[in-house]
Protein backbone atom coordinates (compact mmCIF):
# COMPACT_ATOMS: atom_id res chain seq x y z
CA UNK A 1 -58.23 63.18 122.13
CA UNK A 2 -59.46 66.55 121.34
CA UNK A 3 -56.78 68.42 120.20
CA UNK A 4 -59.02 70.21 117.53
CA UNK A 5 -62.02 70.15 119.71
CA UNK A 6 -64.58 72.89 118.68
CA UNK A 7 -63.27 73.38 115.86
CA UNK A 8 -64.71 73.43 112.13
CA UNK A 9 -62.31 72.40 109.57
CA UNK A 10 -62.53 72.14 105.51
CA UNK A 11 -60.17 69.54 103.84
CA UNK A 12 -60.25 69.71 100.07
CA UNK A 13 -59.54 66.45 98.21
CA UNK A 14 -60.64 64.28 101.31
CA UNK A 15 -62.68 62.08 99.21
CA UNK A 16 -59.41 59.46 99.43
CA UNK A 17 -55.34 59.18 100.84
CA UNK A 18 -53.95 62.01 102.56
CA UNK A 19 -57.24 64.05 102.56
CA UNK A 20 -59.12 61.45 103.75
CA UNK A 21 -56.42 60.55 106.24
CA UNK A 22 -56.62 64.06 107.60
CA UNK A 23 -60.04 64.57 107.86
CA UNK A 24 -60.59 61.60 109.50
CA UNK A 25 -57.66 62.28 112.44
CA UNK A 26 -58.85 65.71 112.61
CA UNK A 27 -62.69 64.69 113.49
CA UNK A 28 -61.20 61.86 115.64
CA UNK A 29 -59.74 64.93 117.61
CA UNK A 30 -62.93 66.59 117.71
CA UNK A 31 -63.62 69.05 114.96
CA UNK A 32 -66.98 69.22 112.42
CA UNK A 33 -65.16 68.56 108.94
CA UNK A 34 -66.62 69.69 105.40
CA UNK A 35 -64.84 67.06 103.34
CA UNK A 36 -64.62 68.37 99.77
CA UNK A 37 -63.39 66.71 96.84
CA UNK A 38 -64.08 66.62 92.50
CA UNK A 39 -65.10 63.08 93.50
CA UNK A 40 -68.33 63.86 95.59
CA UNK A 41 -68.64 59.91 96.33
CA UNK A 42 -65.10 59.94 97.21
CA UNK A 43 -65.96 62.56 99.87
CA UNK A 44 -69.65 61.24 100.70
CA UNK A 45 -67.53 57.81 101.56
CA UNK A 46 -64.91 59.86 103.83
CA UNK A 47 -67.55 61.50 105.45
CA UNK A 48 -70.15 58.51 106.11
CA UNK A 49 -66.50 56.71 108.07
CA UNK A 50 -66.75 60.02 110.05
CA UNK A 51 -70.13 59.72 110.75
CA UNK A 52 -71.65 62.91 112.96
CA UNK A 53 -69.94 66.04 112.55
CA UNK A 54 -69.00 65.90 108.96
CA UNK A 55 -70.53 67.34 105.61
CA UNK A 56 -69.28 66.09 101.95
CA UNK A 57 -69.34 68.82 99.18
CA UNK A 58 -68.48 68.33 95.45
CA UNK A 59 -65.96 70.69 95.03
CA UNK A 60 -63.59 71.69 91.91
CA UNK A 61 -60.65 73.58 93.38
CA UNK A 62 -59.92 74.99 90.05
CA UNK A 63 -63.70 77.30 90.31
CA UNK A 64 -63.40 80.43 91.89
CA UNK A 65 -67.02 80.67 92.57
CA UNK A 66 -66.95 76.90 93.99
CA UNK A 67 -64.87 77.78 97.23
CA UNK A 68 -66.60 80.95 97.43
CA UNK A 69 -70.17 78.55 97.47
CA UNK A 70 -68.50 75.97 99.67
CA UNK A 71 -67.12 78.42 101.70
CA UNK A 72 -70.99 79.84 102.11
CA UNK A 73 -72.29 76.15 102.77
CA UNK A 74 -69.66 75.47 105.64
CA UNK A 75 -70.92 78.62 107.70
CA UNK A 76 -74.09 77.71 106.73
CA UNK A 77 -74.21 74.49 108.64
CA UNK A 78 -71.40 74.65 110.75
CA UNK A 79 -71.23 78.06 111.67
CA UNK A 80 -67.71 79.20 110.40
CA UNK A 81 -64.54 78.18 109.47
CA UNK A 82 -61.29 77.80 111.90
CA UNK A 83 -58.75 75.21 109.65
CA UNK A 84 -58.09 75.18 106.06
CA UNK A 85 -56.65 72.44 104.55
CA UNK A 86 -55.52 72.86 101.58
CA UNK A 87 -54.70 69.38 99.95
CA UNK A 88 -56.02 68.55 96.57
CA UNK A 89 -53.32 68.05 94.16
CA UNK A 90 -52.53 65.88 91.69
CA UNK A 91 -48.54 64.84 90.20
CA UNK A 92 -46.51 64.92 87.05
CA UNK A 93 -43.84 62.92 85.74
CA UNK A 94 -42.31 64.91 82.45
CA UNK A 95 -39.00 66.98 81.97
CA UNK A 96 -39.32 70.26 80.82
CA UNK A 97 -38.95 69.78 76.79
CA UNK A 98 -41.55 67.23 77.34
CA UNK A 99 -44.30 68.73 79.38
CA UNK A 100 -47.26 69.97 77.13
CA UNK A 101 -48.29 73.61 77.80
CA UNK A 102 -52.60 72.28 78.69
CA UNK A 103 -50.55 69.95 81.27
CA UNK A 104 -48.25 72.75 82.87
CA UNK A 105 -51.28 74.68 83.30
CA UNK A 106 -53.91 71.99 84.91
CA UNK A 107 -51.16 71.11 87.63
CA UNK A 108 -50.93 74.71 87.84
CA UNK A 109 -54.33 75.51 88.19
CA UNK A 110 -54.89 71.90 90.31
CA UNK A 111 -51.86 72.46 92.66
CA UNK A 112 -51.56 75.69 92.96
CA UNK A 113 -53.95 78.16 91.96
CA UNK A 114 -56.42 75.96 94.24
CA UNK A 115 -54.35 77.19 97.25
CA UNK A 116 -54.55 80.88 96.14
CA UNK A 117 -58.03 81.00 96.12
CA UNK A 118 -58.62 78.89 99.22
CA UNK A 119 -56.27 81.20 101.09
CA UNK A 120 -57.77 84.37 99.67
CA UNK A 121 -62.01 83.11 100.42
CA UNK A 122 -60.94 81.73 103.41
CA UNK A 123 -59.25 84.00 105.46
CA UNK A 124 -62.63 86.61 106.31
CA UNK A 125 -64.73 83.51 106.92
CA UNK A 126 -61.89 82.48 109.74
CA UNK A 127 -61.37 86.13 110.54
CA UNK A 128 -65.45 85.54 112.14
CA UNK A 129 -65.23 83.15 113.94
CA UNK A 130 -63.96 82.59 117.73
CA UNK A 131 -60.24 81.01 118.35
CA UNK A 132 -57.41 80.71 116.22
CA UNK A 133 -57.25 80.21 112.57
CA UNK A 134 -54.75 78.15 110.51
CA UNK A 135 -54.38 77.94 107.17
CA UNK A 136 -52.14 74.30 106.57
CA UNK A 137 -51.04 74.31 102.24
CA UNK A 138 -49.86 70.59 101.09
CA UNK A 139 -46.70 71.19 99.30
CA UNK A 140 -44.26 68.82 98.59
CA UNK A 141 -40.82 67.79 99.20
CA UNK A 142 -40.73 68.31 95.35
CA UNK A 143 -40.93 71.92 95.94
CA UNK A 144 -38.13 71.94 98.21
CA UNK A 145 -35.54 69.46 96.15
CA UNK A 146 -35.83 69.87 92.27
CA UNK A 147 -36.06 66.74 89.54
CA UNK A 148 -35.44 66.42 86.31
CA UNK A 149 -38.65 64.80 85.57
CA UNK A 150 -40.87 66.96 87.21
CA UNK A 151 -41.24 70.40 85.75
CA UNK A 152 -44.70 71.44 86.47
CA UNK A 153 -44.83 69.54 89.68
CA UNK A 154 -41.74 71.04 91.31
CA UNK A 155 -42.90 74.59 90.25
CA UNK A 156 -46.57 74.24 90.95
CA UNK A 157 -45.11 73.28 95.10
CA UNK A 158 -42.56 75.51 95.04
CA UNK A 159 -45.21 77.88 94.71
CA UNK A 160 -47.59 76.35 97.18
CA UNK A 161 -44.40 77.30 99.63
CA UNK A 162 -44.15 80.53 99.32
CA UNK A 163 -47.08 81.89 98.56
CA UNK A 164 -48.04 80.04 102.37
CA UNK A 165 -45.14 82.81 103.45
CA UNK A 166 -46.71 85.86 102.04
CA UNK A 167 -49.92 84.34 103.62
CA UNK A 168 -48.51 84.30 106.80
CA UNK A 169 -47.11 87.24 106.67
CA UNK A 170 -50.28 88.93 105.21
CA UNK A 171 -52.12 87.45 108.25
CA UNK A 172 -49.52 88.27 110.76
CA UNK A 173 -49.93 92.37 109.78
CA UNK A 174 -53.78 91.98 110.16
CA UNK A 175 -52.84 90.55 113.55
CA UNK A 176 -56.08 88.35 113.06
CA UNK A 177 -54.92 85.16 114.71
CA UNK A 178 -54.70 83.56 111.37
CA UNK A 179 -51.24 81.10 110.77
CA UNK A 180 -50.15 80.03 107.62
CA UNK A 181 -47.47 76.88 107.21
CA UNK A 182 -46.58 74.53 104.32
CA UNK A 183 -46.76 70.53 104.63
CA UNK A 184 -43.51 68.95 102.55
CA UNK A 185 -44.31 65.07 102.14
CA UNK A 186 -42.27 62.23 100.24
CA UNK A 187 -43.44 59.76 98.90
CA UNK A 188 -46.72 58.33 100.60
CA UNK A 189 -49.00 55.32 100.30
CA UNK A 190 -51.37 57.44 98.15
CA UNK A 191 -53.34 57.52 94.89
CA UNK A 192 -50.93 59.88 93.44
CA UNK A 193 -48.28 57.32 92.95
CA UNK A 194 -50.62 54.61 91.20
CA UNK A 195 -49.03 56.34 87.52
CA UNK A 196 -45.75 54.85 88.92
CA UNK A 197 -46.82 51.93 90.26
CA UNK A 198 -48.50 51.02 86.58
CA UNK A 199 -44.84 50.59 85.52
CA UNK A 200 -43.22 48.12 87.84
CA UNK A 201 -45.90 46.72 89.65
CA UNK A 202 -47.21 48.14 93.62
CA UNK A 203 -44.88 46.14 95.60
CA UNK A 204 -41.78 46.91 93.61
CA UNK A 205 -42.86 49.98 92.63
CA UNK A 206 -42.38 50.97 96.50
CA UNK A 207 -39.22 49.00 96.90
CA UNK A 208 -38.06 50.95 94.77
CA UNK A 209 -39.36 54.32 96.06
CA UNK A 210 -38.07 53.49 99.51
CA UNK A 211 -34.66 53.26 98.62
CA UNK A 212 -34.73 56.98 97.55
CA UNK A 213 -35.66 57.44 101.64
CA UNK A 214 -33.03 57.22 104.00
CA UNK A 215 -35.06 55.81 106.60
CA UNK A 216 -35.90 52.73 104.52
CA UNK A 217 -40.00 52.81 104.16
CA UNK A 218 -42.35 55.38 102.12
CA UNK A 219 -45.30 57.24 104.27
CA UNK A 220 -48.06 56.26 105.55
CA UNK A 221 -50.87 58.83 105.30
CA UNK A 222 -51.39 59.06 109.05
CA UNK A 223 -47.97 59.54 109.11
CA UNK A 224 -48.41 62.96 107.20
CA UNK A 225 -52.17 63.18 108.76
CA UNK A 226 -50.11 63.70 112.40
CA UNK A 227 -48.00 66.61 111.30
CA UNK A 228 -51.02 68.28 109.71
CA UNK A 229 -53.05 68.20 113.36
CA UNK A 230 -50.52 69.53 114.67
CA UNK A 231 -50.53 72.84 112.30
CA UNK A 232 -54.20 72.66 112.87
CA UNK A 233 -54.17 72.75 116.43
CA UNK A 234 -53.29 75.71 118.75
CA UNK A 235 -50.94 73.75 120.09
CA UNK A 236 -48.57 75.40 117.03
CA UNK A 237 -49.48 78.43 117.28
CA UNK A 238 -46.44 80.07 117.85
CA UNK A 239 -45.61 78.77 114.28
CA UNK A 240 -46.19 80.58 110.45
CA UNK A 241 -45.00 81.19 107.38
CA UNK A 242 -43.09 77.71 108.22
CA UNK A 243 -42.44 74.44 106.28
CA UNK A 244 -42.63 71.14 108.33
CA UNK A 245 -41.16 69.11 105.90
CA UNK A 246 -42.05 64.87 105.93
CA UNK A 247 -39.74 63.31 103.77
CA UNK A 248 -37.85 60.30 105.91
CA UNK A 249 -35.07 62.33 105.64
CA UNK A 250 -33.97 62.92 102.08
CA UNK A 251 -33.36 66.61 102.41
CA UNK A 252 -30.99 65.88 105.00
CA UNK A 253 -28.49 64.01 102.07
């Protein structure tokens, strides 16, 4: 307990799976959390199972003068910011020739633009406050290994990955104790696979998933939710510009 203690952390799309996940584990280890999410009941839920300590914001990612509000309101009542979490996101399942141009730009904007202007309306609020910063960006194993059916997706989190680099690196000249890594994931008990699941049904649907995995199962959020307090924590903070990648080993094939 208390790996995070004294800490104030903001988790975007914690109104449900992986963001909920997270902001739950990183309270449990004793930081305030501002829960944000386009879903403000999603995030007022989230918070309430947090209880003390935690603030729910409606929050479009996509709004440049949203983070820069939210941003505002989490000094405001918590009295600065030391983690970012950058984790709202949403998937796609079309090839390049079929991928409409609106659709390649909302997981764009969704996945990540989102993470470009956390990083860049984040970083002065952490660069005021006492301790170590860290910026954690949820990317994907998708941005790592390509697929054929996944155009915007792949490029959206291969961007998430290295624009996390020239964040860290960007941080690391300042010399303003702020670190910068990635978060790669497989496939996880989330939301973001119900479009699959509609075609084969939830328990097939990750029977079949898990036999892409090497290790046999699909994530659990915690199981990502772990990794992620870890990055938060100053117990990495010899670690930046980095990718911990999640994936039950399918990069290793």
């Amino acid at each position: 307990m208390g790996r995070v203690s004294g800490k104030v952390a903001l988790v975007t799309g914690g109104g449900s799976g992986l963001g909920r996940a997270t902001s739950i584990m990183l309270a449990r280890e004793g930081a305030r959390v501002v829960v944000t999410d386009i879903n403000e009941a999603g995030a007022q839920e989230t918070a309430a199972m947090i209880g003390e300590g935690a603030l729910a914001l409606q929050h479009d990612v996509t709004d440049e003068q949203r983070w820069q509000d939210v941003l505002a309101e989490t000094k405001a009542t918590f009295g600065g910011l030391n983690i970012l979490v950058n984790n709202a996101g949403i998937g796609d399942g079309s090839d390049v020739e079929h991928t409409d141009f609106a659709t390649w730009k909302r997981v764009h904007a969704i996945d990540l633009d989102s993470v470009f202007l956390g990083c860049k309306y984040a970083i002065s609020y952490m660069e005021e406050t006492e301790g170590l910063g860290s910026i954690v960006n949820i990317s994907s194993i998708a941005g790592i290994i390509a697929g054929h059916n996944m155009a915007a997706y792949n490029s959206a989190k291969a961007g998430v990955r290295h624009l996390s680099k020239s964040v860290a690196l960007h941080c690391a000249r300042k010399k303003n104790g702020i670190r910068c890594n990635s978060v790669h994931p497989t496939f996880v008990k989330t939301p973001i696979l119900d479009d699959i699941l509609k075609q084969a049904g939830r328990e097939e649907g990750y029977a079949k998933l898990a036999r892409q995995i090497p290790i046999g199962h699909l994530g659990e959020p915690d199981d990502i939710a772990y990794g992620i307090l870890y990055l938060a924590s100053d117990e990495s903070r010899f670690m930046t510009g980095a990718e911990l990648v999640l994936d039950g080993g399918i990069s290793a094939m």
